[in-house]
Protein backbone atom coordinates (compact mmCIF):
# COMPACT_ATOMS: atom_id res chain seq x y z
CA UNK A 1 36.80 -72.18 -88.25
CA UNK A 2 33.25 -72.47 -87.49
CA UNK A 3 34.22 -72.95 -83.44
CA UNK A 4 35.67 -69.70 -83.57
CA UNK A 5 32.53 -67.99 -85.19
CA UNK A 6 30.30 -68.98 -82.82
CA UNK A 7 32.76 -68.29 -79.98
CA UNK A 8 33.27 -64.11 -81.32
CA UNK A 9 29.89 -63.84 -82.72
CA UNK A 10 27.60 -65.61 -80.13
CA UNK A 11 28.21 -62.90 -77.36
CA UNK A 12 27.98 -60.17 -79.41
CA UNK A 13 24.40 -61.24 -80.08
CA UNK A 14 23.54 -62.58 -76.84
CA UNK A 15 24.83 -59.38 -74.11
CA UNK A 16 23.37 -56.65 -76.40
CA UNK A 17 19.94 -58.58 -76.35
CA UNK A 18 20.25 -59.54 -72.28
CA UNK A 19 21.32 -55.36 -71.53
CA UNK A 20 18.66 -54.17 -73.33
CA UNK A 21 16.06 -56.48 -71.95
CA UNK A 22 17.70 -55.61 -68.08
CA UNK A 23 16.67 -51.48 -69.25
CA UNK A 24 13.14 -52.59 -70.45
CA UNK A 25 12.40 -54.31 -66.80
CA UNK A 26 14.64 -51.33 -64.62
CA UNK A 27 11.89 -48.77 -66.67
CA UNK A 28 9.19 -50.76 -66.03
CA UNK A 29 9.44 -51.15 -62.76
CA UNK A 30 10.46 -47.56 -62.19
CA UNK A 31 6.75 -46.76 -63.40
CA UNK A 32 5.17 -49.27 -61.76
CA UNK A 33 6.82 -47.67 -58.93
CA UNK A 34 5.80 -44.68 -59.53
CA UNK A 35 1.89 -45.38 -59.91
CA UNK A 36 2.21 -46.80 -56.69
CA UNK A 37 2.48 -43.32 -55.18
CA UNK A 38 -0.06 -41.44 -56.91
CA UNK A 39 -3.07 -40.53 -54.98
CA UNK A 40 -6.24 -39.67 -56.26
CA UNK A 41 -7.65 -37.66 -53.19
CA UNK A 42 -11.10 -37.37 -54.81
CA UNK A 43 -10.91 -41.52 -54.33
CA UNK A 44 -9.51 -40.83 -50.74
CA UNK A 45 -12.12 -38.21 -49.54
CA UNK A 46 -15.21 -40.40 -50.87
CA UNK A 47 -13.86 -43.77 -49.02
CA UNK A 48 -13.31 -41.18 -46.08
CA UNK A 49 -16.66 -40.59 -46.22
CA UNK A 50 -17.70 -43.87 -45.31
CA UNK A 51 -15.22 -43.89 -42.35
CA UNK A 52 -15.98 -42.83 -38.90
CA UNK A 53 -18.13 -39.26 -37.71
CA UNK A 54 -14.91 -37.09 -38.06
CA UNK A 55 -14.01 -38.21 -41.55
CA UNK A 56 -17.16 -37.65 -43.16
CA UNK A 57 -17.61 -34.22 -41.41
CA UNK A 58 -14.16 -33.26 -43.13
CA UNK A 59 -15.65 -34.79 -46.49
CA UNK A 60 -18.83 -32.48 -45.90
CA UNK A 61 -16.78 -29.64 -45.25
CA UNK A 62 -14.73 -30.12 -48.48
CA UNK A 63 -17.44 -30.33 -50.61
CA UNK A 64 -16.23 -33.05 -52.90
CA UNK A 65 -18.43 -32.14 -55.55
CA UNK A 66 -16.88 -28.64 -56.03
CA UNK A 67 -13.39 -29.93 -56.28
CA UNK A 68 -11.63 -29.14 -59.65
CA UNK A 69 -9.27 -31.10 -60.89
């Protein structure tokens, strides 16, 4: 008797554990991905404006400082 218990009841405790751990790492990820591709342009412009003459010209032109999130 107690072979059969453990052979019904252990997966029925184990795959509902291991599926729902699998969706915690897919939504993770998905936001991690996400973040990845999220760009702050006021970050951009004001490394850009350490960059070379034609960078920082389009930095002064933009007036960073004015720019309104």
């Amino acid at each position: 008797m107690p072979l059969e218990f453990y052979i019904l009841v252990i997966p029925f405790c184990v795959i509902p554990v291991f599926l729902v751990s699998l969706d915690y790492l897919n939504k993770s990820g998905e936001i991690q991905r996400r973040n990845y591709n999220v760009i702050d342009f006021d970050k951009y412009v004001q490394r850009k404006v350490e960059g070379d003459i034609v960078d920082s010209e389009i930095a002064r032109l933009l007036d960073i400082n004015k720019i309104v999130a």
